[in-house]
C-alpha atoms as a PDB file:
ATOM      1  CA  UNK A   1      -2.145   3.052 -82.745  1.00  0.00           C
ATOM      2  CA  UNK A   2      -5.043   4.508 -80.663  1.00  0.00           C
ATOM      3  CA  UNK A   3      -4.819   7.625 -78.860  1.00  0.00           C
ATOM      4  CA  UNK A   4      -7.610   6.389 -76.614  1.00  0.00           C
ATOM      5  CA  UNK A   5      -5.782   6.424 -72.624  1.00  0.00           C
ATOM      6  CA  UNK A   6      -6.523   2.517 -72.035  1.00  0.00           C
ATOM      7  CA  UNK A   7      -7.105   2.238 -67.843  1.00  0.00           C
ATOM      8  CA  UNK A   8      -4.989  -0.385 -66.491  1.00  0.00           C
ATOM      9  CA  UNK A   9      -6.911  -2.405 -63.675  1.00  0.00           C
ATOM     10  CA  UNK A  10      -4.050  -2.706 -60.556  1.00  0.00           C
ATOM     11  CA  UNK A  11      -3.448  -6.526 -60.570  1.00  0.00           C
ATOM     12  CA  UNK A  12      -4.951  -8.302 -57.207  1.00  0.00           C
ATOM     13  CA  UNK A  13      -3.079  -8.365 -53.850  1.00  0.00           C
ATOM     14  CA  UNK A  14      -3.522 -11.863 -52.333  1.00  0.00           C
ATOM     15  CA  UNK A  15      -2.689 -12.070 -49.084  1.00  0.00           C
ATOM     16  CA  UNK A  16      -1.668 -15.298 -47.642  1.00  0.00           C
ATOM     17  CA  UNK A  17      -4.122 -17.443 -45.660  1.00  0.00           C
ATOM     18  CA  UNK A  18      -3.723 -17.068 -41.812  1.00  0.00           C
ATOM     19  CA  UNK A  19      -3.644 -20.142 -40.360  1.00  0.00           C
ATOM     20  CA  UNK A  20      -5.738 -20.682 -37.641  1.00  0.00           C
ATOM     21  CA  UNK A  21      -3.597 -22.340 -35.275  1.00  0.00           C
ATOM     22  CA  UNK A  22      -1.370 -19.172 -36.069  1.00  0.00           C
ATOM     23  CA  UNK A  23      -3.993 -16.668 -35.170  1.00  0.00           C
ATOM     24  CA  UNK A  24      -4.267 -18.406 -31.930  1.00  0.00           C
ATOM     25  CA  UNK A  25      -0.723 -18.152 -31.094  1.00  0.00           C
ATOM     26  CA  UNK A  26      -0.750 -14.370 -32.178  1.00  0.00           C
ATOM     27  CA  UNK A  27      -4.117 -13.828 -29.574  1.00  0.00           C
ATOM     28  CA  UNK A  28      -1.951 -15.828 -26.965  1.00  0.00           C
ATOM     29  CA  UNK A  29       0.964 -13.694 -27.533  1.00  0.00           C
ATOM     30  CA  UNK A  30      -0.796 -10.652 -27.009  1.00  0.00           C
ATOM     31  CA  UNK A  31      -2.676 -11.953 -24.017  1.00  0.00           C
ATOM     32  CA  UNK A  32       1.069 -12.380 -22.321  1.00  0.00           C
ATOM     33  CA  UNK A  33       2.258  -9.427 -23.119  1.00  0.00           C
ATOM     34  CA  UNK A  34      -0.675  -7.794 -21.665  1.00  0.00           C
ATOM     35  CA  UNK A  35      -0.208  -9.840 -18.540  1.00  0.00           C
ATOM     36  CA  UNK A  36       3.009  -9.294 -18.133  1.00  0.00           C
ATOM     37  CA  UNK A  37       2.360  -5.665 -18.710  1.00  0.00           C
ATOM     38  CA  UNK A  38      -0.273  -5.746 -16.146  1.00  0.00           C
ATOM     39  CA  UNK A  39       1.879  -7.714 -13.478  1.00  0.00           C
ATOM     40  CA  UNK A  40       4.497  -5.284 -13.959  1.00  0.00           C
ATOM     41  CA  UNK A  41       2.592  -2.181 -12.987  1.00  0.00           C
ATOM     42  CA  UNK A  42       0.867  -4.229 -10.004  1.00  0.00           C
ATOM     43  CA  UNK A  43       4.104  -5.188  -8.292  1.00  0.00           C
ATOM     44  CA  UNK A  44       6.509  -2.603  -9.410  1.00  0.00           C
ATOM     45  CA  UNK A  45       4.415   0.772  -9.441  1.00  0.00           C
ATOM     46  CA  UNK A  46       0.954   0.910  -8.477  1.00  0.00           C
ATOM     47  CA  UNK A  47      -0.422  -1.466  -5.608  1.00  0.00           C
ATOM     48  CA  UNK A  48      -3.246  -1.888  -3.785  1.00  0.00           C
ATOM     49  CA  UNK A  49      -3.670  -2.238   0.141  1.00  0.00           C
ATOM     50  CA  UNK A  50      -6.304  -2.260   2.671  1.00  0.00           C
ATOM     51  CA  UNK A  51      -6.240  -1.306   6.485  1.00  0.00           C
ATOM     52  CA  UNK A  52      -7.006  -4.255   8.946  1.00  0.00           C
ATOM     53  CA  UNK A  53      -5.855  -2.244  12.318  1.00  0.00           C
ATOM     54  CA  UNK A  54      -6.018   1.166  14.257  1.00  0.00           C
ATOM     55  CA  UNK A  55      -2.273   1.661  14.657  1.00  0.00           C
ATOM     56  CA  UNK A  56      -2.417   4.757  11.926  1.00  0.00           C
ATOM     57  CA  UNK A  57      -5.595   6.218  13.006  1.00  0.00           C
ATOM     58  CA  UNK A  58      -7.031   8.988  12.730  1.00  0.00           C
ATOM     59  CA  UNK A  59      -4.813   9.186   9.323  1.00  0.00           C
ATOM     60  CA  UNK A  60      -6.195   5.869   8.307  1.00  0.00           C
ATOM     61  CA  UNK A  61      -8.892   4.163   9.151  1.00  0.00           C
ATOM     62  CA  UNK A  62      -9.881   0.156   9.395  1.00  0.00           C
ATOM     63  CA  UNK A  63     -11.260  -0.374   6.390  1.00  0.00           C
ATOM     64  CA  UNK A  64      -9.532   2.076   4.321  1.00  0.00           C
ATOM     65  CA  UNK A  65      -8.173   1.013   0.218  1.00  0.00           C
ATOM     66  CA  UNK A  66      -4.844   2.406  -0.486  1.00  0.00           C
ATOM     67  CA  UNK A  67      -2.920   3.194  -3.627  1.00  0.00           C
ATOM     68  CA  UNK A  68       1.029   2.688  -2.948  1.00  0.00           C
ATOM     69  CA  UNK A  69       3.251   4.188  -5.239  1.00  0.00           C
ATOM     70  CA  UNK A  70       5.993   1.520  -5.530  1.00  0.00           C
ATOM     71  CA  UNK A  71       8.367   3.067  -8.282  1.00  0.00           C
ATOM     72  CA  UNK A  72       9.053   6.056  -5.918  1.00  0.00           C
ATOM     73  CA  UNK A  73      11.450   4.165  -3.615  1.00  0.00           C
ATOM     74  CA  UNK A  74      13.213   2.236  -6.227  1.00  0.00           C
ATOM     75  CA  UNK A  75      10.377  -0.601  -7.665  1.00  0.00           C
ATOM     76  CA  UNK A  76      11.248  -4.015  -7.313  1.00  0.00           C
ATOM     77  CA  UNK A  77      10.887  -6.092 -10.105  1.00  0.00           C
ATOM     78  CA  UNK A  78       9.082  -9.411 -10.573  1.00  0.00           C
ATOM     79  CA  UNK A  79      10.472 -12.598 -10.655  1.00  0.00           C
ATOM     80  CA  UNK A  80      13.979 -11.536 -11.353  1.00  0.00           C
ATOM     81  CA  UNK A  81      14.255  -9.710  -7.885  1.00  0.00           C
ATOM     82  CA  UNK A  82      15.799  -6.533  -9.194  1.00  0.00           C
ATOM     83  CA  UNK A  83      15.133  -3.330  -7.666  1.00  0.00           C
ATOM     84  CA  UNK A  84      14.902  -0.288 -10.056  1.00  0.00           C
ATOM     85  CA  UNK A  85      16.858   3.050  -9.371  1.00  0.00           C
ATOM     86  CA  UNK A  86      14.695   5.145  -6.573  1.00  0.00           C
ATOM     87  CA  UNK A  87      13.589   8.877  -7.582  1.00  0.00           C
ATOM     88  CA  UNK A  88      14.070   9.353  -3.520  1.00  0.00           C
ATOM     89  CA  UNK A  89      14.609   7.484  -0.732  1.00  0.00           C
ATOM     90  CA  UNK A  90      11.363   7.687   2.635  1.00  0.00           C
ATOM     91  CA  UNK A  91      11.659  11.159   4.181  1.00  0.00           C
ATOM     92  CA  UNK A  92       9.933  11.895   7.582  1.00  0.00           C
ATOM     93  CA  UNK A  93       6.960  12.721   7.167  1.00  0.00           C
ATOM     94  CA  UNK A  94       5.401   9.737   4.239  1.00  0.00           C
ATOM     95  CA  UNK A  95       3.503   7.361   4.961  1.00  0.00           C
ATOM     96  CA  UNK A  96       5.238   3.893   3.770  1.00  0.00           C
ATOM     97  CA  UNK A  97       3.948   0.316   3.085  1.00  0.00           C
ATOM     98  CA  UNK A  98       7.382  -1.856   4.141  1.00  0.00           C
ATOM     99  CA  UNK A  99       7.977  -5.649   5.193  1.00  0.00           C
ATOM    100  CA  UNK A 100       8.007  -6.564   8.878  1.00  0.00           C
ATOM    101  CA  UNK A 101      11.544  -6.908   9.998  1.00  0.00           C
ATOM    102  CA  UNK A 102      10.425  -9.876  12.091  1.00  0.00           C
ATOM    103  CA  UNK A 103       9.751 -11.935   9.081  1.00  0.00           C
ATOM    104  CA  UNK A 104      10.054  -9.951   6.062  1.00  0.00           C
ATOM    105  CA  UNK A 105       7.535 -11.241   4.864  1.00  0.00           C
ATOM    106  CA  UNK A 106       4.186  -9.474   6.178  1.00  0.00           C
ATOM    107  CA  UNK A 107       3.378  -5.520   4.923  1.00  0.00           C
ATOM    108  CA  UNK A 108       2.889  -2.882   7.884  1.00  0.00           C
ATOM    109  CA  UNK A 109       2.160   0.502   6.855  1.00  0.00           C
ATOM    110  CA  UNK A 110       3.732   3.117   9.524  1.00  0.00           C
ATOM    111  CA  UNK A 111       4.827   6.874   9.185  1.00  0.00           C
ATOM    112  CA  UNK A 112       8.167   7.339   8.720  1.00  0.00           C
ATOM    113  CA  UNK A 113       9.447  10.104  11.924  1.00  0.00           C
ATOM    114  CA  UNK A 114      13.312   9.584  11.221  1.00  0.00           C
ATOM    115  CA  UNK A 115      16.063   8.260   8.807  1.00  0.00           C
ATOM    116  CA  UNK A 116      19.294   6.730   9.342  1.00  0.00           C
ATOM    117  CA  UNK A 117      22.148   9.236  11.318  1.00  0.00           C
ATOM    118  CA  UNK A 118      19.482  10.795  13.369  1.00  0.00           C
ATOM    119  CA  UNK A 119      19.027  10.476  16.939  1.00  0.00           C
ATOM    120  CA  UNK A 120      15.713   9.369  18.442  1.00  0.00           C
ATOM    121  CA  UNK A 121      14.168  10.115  21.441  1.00  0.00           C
ATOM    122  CA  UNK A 122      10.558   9.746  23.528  1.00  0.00           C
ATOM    123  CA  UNK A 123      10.173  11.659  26.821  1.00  0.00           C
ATOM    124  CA  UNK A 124       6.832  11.499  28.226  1.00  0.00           C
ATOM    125  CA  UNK A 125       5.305  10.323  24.605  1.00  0.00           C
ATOM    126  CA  UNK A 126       6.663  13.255  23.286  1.00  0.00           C
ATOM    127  CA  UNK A 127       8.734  12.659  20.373  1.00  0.00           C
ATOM    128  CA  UNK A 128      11.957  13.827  19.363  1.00  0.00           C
ATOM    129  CA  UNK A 129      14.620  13.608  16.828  1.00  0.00           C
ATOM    130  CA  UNK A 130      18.280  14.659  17.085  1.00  0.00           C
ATOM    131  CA  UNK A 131      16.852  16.462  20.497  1.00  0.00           C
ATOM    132  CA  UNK A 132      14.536  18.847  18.657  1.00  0.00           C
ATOM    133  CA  UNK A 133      10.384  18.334  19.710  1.00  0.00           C
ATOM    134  CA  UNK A 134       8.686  17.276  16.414  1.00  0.00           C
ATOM    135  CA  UNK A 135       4.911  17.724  16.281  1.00  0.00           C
ATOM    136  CA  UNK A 136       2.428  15.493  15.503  1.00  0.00           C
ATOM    137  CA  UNK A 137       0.927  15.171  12.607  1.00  0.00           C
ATOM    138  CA  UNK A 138      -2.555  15.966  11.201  1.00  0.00           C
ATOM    139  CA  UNK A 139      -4.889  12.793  12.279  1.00  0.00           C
ATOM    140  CA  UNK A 140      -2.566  11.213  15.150  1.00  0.00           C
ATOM    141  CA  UNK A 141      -3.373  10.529  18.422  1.00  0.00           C
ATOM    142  CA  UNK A 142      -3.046   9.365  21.775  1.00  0.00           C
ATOM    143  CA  UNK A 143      -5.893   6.629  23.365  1.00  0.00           C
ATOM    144  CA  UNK A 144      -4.102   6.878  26.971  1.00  0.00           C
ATOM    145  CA  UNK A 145      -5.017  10.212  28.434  1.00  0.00           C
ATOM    146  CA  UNK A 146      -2.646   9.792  31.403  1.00  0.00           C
ATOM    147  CA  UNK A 147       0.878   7.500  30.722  1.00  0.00           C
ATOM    148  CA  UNK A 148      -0.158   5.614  34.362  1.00  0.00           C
ATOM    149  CA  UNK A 149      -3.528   4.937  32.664  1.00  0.00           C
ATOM    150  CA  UNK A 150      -5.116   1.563  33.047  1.00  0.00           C
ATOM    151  CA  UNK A 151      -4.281  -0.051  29.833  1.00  0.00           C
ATOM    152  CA  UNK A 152      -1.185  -2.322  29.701  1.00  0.00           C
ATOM    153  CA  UNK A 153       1.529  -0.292  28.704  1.00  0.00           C
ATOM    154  CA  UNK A 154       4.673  -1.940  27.074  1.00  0.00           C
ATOM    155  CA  UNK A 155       7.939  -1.315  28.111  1.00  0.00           C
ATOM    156  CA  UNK A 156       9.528   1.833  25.416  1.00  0.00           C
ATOM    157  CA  UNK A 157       5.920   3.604  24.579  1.00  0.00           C
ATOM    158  CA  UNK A 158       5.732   6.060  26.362  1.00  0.00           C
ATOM    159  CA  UNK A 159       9.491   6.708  27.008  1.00  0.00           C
ATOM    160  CA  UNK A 160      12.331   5.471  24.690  1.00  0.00           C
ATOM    161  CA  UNK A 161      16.031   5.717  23.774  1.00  0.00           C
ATOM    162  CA  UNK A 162      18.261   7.807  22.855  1.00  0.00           C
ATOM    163  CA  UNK A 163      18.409   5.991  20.059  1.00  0.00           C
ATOM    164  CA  UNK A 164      20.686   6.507  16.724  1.00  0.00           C
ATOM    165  CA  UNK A 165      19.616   4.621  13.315  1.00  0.00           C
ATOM    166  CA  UNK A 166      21.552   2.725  11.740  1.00  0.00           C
ATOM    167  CA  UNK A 167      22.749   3.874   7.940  1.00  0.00           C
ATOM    168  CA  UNK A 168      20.037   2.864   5.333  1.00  0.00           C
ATOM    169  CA  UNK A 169      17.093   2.581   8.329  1.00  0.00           C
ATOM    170  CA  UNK A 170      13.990   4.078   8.924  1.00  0.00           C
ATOM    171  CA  UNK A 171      12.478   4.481  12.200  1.00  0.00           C
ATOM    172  CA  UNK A 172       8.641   3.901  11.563  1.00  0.00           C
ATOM    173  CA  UNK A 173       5.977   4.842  14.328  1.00  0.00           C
ATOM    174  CA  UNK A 174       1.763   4.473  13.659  1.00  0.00           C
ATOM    175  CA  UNK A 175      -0.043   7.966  13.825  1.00  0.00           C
ATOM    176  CA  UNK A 176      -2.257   6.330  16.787  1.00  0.00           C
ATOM    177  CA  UNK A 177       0.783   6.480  19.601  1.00  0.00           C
ATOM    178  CA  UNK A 178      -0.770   4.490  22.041  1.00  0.00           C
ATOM    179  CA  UNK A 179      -1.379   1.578  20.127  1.00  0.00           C
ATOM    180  CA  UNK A 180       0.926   1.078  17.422  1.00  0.00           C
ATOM    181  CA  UNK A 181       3.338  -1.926  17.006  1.00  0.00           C
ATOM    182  CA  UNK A 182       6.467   0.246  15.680  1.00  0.00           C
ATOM    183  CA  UNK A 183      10.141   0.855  15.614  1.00  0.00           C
ATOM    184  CA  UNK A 184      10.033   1.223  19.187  1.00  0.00           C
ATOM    185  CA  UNK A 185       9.349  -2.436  20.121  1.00  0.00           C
ATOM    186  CA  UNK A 186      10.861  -3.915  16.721  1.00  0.00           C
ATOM    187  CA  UNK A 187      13.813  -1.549  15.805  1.00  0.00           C
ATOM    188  CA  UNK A 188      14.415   0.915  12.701  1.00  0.00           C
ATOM    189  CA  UNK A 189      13.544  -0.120   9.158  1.00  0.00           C
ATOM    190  CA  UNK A 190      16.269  -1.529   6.867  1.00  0.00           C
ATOM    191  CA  UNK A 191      15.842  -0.337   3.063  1.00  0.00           C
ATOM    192  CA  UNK A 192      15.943  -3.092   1.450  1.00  0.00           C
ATOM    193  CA  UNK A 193      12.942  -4.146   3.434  1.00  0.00           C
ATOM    194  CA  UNK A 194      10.689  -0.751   1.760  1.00  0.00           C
ATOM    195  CA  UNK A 195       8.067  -1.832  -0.588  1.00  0.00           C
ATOM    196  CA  UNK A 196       6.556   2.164  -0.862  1.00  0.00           C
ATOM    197  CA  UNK A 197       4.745   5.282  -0.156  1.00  0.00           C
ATOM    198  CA  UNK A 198       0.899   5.535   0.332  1.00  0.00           C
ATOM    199  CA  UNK A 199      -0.776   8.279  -2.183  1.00  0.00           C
ATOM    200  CA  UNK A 200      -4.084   7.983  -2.002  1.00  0.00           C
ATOM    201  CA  UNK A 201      -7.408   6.226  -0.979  1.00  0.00           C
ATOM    202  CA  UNK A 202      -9.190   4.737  -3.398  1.00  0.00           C
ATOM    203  CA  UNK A 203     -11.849   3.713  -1.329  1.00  0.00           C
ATOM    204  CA  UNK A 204     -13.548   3.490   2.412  1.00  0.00           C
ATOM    205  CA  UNK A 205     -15.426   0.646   3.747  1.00  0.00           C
ATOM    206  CA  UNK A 206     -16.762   1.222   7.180  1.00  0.00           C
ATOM    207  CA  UNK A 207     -18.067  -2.155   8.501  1.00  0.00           C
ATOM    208  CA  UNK A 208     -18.317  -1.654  12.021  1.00  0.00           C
ATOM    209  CA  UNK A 209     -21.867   0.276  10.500  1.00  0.00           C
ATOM    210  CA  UNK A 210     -23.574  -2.968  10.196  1.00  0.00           C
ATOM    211  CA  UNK A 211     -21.195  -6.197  10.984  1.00  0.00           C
ATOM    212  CA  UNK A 212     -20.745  -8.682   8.163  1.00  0.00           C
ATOM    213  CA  UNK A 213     -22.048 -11.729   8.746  1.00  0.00           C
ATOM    214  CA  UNK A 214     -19.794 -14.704   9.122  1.00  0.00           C
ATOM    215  CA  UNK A 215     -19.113 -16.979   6.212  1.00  0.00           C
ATOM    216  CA  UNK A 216     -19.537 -20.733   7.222  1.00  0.00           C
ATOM    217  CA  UNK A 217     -18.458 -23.060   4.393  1.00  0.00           C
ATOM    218  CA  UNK A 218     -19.978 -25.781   6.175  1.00  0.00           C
ATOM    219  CA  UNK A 219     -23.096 -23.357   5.449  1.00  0.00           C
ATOM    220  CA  UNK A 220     -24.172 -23.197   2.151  1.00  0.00           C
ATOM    221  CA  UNK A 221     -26.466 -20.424   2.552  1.00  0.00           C
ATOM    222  CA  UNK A 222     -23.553 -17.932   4.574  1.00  0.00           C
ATOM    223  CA  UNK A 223     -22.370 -17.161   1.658  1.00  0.00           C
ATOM    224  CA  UNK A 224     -25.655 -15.642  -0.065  1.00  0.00           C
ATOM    225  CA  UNK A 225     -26.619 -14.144   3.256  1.00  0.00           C
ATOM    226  CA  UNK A 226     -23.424 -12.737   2.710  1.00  0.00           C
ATOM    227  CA  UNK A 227     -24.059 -11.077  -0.569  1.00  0.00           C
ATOM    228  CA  UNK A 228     -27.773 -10.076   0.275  1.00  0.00           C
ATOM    229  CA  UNK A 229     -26.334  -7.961   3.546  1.00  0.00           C
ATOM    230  CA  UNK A 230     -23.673  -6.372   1.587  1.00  0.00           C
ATOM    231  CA  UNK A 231     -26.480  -5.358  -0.698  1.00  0.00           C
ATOM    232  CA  UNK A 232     -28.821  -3.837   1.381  1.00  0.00           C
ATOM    233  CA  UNK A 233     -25.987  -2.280   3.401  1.00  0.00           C
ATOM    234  CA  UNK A 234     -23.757  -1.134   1.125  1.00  0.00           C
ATOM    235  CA  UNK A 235     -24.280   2.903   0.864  1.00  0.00           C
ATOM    236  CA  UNK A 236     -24.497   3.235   4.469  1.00  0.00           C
ATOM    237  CA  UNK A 237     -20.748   1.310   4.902  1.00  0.00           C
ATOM    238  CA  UNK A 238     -19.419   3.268   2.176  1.00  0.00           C
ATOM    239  CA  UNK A 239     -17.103   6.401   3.721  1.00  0.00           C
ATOM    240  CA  UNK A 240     -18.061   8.684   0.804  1.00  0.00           C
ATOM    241  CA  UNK A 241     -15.959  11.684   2.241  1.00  0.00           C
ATOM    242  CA  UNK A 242     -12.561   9.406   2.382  1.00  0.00           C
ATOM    243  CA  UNK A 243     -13.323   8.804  -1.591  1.00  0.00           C
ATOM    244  CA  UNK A 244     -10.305   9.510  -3.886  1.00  0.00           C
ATOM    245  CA  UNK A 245      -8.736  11.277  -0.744  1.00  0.00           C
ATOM    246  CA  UNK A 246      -4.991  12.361  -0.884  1.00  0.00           C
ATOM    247  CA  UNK A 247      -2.933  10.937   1.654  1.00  0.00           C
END
């Protein structure tokens, strides 16, 4: 017998063929899990909202990109209609993204002044809460400079309550007092109806700077125009100082 060491060659691993039908079920399984991934973080954390009105100016701003942090307030999920345990519930003082309580259906973004047990009050567009003066905050303001101005002024603006919210109710008001659809005319928010709180925007798109044109589909060529005005406009709409801006 040889003393020679004799190398022993490691047998061949075969692996089984991959089908290809199989492989496209595996890429299709992945793709779904990615979306559902995806859809999950859009509707139940992180969402994305623009301003179309003045009611929160000079804290927002018409054409202002929002992130909303939805897990904050208790995310709801999708589909299933669960609502996930809240880390806290609105506190005066955030700015939150909730449903209309007229149809529950469309998103207003307010400032949240008071929560339910306190006592509301508006003397001479002052606010106050359980009959302490709160200030104003940082951006708000007032388009009336007299309350007898010459706008039309509806009825609980300028002068509302006492008022005491309901349990599990928010009452919401729009930085820009003087024209802001809020709790005043529509009543306190209900908690189920809070979606959630405004952290940041994203981005700033000031088109009152040059006008969009209007797109005609009965006109072909609107919507190039479109595209071509956007183009040549675009870094003098942009609100570069509002970029990536705290709220």
């Amino acid at each position: 017998m040889s003393d020679q060491m004799i190398e022993q060659q490691p047998a061949e691993v075969r692996t089984p063929a991959v089908s290809q039908s199989s492989q496209v079920w595996r890429g299709l399984r992945e793709l779904m899990i990615y979306a559902a991934f995806f859809l999950i973080l859009k509707t139940s954390v992180l969402a994305a909202y623009t301003i179309p009105s003045a009611s929160m100016e000079d804290t927002l701003l018409v054409g202002d990109f929002l992130v909303c942090n939805q897990f904050i307030y208790g995310a709801r999920l999708p589909l299933i209609d669960i609502r996930l345990p809240a880390i806290r519930d609105p506190e005066p003082g955030d700015i939150v993204v909730f449903l209309y309580p007229g149809d529950s259906v469309t998103r207003y973004i307010k400032r949240c002044v008071a929560v339910g047990g306190d006592i509301v009050e508006i003397r001479n567009k002052q606010l106050y809460v359980n009959g302490k003066p709160v200030s104003d905050p940082a951006g708000s303001k007032y388009v009336d400079t007299l309350i007898t101005g010459q706008r039309r002024i509806r009825p609980g603006r300028d002068n509302f309550g006492p008022y005491e919210i309901p349990k599990d109710h928010y009452f919401m008001m729009g930085d820009n007092r003087d024209e802001s659809f809020d709790s005043r005319f529509w009543g306190a928010v209900s908690r189920d109806l809070v979606v959630g709180k405004a952290v940041m925007i994203h981005w700033s798109w000031d088109d009152s700077v040059a006008p969009s044109p209007e797109v005609v589909w009965k006109d072909p060529l609107s919507v190039p125009r479109l595209f071509i005005h956007e183009a040549l406009h675009f870094f003098e709409k942009v609100r570069y100082d509002r970029l990536f801006t705290v709220i």
